[in-house]
Protein backbone atom coordinates (compact mmCIF):
# COMPACT_ATOMS: atom_id res chain seq x y z
CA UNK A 1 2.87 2.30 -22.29
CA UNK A 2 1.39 5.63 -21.23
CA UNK A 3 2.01 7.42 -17.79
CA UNK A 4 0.72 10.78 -16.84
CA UNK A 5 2.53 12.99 -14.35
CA UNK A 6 1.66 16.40 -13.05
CA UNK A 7 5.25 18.03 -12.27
CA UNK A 8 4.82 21.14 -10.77
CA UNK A 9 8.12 23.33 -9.28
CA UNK A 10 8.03 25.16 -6.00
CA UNK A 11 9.67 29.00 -5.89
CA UNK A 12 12.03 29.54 -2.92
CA UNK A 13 11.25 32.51 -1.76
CA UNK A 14 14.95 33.07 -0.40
CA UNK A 15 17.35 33.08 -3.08
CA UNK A 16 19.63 30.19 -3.22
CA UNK A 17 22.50 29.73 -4.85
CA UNK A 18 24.53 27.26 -6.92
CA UNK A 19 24.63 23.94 -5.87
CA UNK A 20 21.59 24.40 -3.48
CA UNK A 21 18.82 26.34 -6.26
CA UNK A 22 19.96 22.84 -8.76
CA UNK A 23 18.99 20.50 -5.59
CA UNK A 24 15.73 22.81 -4.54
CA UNK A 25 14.55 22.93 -7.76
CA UNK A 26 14.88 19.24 -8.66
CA UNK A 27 13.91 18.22 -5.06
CA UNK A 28 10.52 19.56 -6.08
CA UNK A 29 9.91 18.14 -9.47
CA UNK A 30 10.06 14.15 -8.12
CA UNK A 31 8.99 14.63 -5.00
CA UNK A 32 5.62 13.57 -6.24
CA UNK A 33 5.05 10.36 -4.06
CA UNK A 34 3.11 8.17 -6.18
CA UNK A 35 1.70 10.44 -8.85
CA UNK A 36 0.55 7.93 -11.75
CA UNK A 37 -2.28 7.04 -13.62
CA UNK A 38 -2.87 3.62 -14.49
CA UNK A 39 -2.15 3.11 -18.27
CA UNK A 40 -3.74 0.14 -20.50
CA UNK A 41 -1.92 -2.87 -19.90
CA UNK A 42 -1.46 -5.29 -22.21
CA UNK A 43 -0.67 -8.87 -21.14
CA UNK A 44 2.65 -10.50 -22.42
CA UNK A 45 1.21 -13.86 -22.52
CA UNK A 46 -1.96 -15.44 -22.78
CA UNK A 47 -3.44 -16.75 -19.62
CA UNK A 48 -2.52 -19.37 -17.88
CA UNK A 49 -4.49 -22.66 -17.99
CA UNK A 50 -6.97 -23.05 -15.47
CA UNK A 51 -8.52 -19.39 -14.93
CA UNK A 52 -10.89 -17.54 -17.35
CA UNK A 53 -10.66 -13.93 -17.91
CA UNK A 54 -13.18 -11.55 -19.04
CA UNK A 55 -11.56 -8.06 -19.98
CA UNK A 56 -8.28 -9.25 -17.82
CA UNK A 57 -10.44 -10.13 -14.53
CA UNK A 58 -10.87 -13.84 -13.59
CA UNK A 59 -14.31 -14.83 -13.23
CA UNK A 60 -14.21 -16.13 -10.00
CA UNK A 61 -12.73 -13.03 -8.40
CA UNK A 62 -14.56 -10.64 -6.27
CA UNK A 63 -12.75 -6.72 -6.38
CA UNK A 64 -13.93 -4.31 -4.70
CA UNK A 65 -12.99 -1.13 -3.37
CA UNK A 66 -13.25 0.53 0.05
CA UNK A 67 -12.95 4.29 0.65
CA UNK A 68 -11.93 6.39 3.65
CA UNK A 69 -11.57 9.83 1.86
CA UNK A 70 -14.43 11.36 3.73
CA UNK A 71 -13.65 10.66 7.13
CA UNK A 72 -11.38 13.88 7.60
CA UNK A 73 -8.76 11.58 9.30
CA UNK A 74 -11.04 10.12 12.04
CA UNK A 75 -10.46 6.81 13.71
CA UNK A 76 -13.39 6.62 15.45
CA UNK A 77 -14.97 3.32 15.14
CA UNK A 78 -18.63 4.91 15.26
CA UNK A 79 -17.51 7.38 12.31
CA UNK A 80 -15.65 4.55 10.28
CA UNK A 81 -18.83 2.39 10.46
CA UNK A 82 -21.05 5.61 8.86
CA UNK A 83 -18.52 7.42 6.98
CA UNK A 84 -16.43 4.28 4.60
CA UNK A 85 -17.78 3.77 1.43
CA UNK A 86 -18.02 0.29 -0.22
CA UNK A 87 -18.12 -0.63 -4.53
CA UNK A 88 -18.20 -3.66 -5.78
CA UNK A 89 -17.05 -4.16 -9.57
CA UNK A 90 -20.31 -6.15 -9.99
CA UNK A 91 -20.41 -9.25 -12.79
CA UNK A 92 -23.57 -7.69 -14.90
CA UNK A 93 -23.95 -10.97 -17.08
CA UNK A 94 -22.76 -13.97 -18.03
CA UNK A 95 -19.82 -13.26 -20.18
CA UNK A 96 -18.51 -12.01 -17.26
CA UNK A 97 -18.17 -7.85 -18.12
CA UNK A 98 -18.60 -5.78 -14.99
CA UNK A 99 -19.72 -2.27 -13.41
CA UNK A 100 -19.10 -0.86 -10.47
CA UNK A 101 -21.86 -1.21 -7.78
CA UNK A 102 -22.21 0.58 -4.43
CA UNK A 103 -22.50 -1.90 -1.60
CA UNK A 104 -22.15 -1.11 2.38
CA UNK A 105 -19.70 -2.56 5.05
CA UNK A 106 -21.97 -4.96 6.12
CA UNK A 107 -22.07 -6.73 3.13
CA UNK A 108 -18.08 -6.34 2.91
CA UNK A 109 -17.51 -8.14 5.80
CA UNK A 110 -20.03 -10.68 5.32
CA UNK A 111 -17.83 -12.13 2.46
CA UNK A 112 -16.76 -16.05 2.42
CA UNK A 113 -13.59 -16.06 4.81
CA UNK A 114 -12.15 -19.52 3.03
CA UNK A 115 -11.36 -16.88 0.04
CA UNK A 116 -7.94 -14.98 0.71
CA UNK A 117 -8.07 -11.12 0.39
CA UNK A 118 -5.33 -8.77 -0.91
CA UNK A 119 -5.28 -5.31 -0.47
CA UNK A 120 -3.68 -2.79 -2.59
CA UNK A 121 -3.13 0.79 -1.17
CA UNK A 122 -2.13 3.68 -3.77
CA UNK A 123 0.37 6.28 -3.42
CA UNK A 124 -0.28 9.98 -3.72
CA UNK A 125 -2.11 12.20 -5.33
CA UNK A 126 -4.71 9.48 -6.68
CA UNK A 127 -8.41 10.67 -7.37
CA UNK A 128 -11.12 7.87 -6.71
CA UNK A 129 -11.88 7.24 -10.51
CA UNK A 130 -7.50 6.87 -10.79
CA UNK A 131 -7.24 4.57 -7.64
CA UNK A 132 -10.22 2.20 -9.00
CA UNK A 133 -7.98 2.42 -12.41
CA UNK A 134 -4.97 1.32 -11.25
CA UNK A 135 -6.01 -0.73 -8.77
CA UNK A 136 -7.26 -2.90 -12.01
CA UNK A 137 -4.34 -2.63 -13.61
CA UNK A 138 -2.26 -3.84 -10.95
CA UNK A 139 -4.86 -6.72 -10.03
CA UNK A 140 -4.61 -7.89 -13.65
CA UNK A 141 -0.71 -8.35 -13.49
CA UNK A 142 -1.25 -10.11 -10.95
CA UNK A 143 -4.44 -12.21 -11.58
CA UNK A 144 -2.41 -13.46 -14.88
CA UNK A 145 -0.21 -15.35 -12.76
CA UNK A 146 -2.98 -16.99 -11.01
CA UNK A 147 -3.73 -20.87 -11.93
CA UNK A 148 -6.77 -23.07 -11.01
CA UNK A 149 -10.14 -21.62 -10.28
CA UNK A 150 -9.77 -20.76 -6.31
CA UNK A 151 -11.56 -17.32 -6.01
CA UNK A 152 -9.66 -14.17 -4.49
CA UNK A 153 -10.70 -11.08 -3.25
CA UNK A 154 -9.02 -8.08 -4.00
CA UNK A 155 -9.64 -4.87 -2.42
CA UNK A 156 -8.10 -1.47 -3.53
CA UNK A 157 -7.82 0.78 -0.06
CA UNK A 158 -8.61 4.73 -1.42
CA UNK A 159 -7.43 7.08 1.00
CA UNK A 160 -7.52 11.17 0.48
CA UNK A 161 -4.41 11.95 -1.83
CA UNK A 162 -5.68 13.90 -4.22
CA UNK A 163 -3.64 16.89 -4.68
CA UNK A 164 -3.77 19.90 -2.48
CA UNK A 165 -1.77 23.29 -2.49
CA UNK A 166 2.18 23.38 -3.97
CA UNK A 167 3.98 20.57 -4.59
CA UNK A 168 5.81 20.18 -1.44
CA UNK A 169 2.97 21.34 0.56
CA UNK A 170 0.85 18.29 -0.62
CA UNK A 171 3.26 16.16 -0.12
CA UNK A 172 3.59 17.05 3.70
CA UNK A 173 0.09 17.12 3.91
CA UNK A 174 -0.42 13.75 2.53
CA UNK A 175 2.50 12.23 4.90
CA UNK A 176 0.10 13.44 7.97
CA UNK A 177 -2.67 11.37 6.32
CA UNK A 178 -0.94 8.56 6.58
CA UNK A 179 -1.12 7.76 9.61
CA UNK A 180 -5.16 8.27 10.22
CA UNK A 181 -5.21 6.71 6.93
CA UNK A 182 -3.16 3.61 8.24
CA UNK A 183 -5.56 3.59 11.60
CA UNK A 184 -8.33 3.25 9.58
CA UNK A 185 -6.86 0.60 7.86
CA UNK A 186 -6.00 -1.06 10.77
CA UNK A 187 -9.76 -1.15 11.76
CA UNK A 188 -11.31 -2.54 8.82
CA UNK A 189 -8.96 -5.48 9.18
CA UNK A 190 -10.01 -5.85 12.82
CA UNK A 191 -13.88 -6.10 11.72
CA UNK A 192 -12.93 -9.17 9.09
CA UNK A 193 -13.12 -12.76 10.43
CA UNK A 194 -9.53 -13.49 12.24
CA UNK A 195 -9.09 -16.92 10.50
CA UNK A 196 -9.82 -14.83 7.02
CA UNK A 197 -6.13 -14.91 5.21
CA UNK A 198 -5.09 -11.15 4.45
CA UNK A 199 -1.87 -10.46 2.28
CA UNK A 200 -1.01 -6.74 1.17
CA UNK A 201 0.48 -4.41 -1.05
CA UNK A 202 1.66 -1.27 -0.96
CA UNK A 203 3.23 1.80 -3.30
CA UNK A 204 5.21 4.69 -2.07
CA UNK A 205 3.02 6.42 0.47
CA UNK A 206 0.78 3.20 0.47
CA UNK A 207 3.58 1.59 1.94
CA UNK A 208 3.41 3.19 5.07
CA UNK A 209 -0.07 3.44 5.05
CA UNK A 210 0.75 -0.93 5.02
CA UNK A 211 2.98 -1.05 7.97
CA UNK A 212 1.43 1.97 10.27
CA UNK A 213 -1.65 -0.40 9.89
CA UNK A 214 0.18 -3.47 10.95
CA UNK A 215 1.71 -1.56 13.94
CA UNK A 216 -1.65 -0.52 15.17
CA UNK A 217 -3.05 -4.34 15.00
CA UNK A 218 -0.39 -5.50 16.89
CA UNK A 219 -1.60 -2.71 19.38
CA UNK A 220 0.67 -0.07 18.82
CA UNK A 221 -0.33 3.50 18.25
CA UNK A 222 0.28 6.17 15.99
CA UNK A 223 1.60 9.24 17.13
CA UNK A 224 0.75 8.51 20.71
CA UNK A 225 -3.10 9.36 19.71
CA UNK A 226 -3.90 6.55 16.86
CA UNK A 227 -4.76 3.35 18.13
CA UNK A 228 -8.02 1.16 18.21
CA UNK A 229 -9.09 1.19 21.30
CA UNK A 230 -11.47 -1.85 21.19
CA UNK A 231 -10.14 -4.71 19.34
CA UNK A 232 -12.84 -7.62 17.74
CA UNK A 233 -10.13 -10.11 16.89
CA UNK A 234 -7.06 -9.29 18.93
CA UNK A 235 -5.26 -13.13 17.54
CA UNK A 236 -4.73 -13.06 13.57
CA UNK A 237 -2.97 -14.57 11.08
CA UNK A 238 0.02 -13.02 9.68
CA UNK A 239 0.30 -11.37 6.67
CA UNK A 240 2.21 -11.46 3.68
CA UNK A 241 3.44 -7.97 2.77
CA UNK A 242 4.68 -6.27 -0.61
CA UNK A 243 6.42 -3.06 -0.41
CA UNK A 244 6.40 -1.45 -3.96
CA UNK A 245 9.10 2.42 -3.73
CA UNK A 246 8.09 2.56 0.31
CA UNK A 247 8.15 6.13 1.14
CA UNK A 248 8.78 5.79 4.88
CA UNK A 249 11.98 6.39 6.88
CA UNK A 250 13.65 3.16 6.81
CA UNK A 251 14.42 2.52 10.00
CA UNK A 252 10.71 2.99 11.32
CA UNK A 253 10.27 -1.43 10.86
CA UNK A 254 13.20 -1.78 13.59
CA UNK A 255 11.95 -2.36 16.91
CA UNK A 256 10.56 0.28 19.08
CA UNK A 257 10.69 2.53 15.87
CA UNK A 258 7.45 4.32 14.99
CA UNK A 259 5.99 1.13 13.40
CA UNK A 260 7.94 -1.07 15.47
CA UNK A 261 5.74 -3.71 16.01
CA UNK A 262 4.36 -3.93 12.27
CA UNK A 263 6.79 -6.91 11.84
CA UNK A 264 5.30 -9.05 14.75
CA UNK A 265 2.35 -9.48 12.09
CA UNK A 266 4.49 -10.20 9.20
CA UNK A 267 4.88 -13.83 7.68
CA UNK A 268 7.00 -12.83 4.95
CA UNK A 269 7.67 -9.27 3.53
CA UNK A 270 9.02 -8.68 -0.56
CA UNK A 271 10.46 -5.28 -0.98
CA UNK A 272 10.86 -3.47 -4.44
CA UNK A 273 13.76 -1.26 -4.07
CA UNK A 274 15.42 1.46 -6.29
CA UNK A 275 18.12 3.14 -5.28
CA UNK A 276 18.05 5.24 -8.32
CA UNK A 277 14.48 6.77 -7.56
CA UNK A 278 14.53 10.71 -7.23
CA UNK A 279 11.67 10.95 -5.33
CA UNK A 280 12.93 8.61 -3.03
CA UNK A 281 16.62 10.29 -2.84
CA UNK A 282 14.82 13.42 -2.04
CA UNK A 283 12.09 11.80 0.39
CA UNK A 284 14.00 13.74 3.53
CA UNK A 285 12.01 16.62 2.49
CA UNK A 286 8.91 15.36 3.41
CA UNK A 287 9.15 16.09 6.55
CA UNK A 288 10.33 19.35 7.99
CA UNK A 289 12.25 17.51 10.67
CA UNK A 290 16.39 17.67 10.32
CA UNK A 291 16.67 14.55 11.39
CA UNK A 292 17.26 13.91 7.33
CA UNK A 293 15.39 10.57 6.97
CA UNK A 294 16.12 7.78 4.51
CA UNK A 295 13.28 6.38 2.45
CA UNK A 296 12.77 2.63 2.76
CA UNK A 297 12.21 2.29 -0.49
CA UNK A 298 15.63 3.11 -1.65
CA UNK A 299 17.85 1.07 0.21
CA UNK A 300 16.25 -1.10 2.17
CA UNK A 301 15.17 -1.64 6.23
CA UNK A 302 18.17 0.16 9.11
CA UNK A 303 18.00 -0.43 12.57
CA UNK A 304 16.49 -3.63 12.00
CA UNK A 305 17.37 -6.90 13.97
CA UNK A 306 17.81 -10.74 12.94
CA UNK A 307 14.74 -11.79 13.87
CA UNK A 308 12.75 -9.15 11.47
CA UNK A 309 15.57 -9.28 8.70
CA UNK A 310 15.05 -12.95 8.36
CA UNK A 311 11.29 -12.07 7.11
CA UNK A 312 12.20 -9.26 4.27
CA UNK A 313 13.23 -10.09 1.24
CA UNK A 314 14.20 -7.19 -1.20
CA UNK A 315 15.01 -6.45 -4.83
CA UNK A 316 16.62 -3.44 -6.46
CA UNK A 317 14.88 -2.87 -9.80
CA UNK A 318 16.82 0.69 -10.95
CA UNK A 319 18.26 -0.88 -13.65
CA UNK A 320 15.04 -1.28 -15.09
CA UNK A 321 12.65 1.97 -13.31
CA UNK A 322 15.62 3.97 -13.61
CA UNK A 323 15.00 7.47 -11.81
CA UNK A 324 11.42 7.51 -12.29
CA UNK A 325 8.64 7.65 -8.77
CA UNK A 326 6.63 5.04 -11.26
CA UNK A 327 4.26 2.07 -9.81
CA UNK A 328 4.24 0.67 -13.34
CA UNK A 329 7.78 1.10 -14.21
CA UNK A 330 8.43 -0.84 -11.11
CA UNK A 331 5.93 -3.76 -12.48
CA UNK A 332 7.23 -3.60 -15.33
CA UNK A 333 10.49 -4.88 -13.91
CA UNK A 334 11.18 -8.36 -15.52
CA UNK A 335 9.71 -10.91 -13.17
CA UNK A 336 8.46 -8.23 -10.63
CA UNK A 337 4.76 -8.95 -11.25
CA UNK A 338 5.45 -12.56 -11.03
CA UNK A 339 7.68 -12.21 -7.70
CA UNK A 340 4.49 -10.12 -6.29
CA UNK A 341 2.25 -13.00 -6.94
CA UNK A 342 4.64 -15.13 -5.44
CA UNK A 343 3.92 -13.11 -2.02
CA UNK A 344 0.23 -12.98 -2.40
CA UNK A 345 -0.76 -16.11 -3.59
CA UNK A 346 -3.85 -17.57 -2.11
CA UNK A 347 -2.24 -21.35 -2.31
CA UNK A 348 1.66 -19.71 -0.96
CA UNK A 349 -0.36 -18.57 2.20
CA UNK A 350 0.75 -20.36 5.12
CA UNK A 351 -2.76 -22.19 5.97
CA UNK A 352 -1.00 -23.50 9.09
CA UNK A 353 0.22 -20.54 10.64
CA UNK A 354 -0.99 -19.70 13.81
CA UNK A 355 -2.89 -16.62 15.19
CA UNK A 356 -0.18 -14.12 16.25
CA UNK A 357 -1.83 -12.51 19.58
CA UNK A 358 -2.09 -8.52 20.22
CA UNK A 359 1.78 -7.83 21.35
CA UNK A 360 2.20 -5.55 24.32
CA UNK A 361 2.90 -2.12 23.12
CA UNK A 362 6.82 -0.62 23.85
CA UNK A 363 7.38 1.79 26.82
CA UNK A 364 8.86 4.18 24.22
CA UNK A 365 8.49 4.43 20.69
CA UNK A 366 10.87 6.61 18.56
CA UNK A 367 9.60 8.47 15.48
């Protein structure tokens, strides 16, 4: 199996010495959140019984892929309508081979609400031809786990990470665009049908991009600024959430934290942990606050109470990713792919559970 990683190192300008150049200049070879193109993957097994595949991709399944790169960070409901762009990976003939397809909003939320969506949200630096790549790759470890012939819909979420500027410098940049990124999020959600079942998945960056969108559904804001300000369906289902190397400060899921009420939404959430992951030991650099934050992704959820604790379930996988920032080395994890499913199976999903209503937003919320 194939990765490709673009490692670039950032100069100090003041000299350092000792101890502190070895940590600078490391610090800025892994801090690459979510650099990785999606190699060929080859299935272990055959398929199961009960779904046919055509290149990897059941036949039933509808993917598709929705794209806010050109939206400059707006959350303006007006804008989102005009400026996300919709493709379908189209069926082209009866064997079942595909192409992708542009398509419009409209028809994306006119979709059969019985079928159960799953989004998938990249990490960074991700061009739109990589994000459609591995967005395939990581619905087809997860589509050969599927049985029976109930239809899915999975939908890879392309937000602006390609690179920009010096290492560290994109990777500050592309924290900021989290949060509009996660806003937007948050609004496409809103416009789907509230009994539609939603279950999600997120890598490094992507992760927060997962929870900052939860937060603003349950009526929270980001930053004080990003929030929808007219909801369509303010009761929805809760989610099921996976959180693949979650670059985000690990106490922001605790309540009144920055994405403090992203857990009000949550049904059940499966973390993929590694405590060995350099990007993620080193994740207090993207920010330049000295507050010296903790990546969720390495350790688990701080700060967090009983009630929210009961929901996450996590598993360290650094015996098999090792030190590596690497979606598929994380997948690759003996039963990960399987344990994902687990979370975002259309026949696991609570069809019982009830509407969870907008939640009142906290006085304060600490970032």
């Amino acid at each position: 199996m194939n990765s490709i990683f673009t490692i670039a190192a950032v100069v100090p300008k003041k000299r350092a010495g000792g101890h502190a150049a070895v940590v600078n200049t490391l610090a800025t070879l892994v801090l690459c959140l979510g650099v990785c193109v999606a190699p060929a993957l080859a299935m272990d097994e055959a398929p199961v019984k009960g779904s046919t595949f055509c290149n990897g991709i059941r036949l039933q399944d509808e993917i598709v892929v929705v794209s806010t790169r050109m939206l400059c960070g707006s959350c303006d409901p007006e804008s989102l309508r005009r400026g996300v762009i919709v493709e379908n990976y189209a069926v082209r003939d009866e064997v079942g081979h595909r192409r992708w397809q542009q398509s419009d909003l409209e028809s994306f939320l006119s979709f059969d609400s019985s079928a159960p969506t799953i989004f998938y949200v990249h990490g960074n630096q991700i061009t739109p031809g990589e994000a459609r790549s591995q967005g395939l790759a990581v619905y087809r470890r997860l589509a050969h786990y599927g049985t029976g012939d109930e239809p899915i819909r999975f939908v890879i979420y392309s937000w602006p990470s390609s690179r920009v500027g010096r290492l560290l410098q994109d990777v500050r940049v592309k924290a900021v665009r989290t949060g509009p990124a996660g806003c937007q999020l948050a609004w496409l959600i809103d416009q789907m049908p509230a009994e539609a079942h939603v279950s999600m998945i997120g890598f490094s960056f992507g992760a927060r991009i997962v929870t900052g969108s939860l937060h603003v559904l349950a009526g929270g804001s980001l930053g004080g600024r990003m929030k929808l300000e007219e909801r369509v369906h303010a009761e929805r289902r809760p989610v099921n959430v996976v959180l693949i190397a979650a670059a985000m400060h690990a106490q922001w899921l605790g309540e009144g934290q920055y994405h403090g009420l992203a857990m009000t939404r949550v049904d059940q959430m499966f973390m993929l942990n590694n405590c060995n992951d350099l990007a993620l030991r080193y994740y207090r650099l993207s920010t330049p606050a000295r507050d010296r934050p903790q990546a969720l992704g390495l350790r688990g959820p701080t700060c967090i109470g009983s009630e929210y604790a009961a929901k996450i379930h996590t598993r360290d996988v650094s015996r098999y990713a090792g030190p590596q920032h690497d979606l598929f080395m994380y997948l690759c994890a003996p039963g990960a792919s399987a344990q994902m499913w687990a979370y975002t199976d259309p026949s696991a999903l609570s069809s019982d559970a009830e509407p969870v209503a907008l939640s009142a937003p906290p006085a304060t919320i600490n970032f």
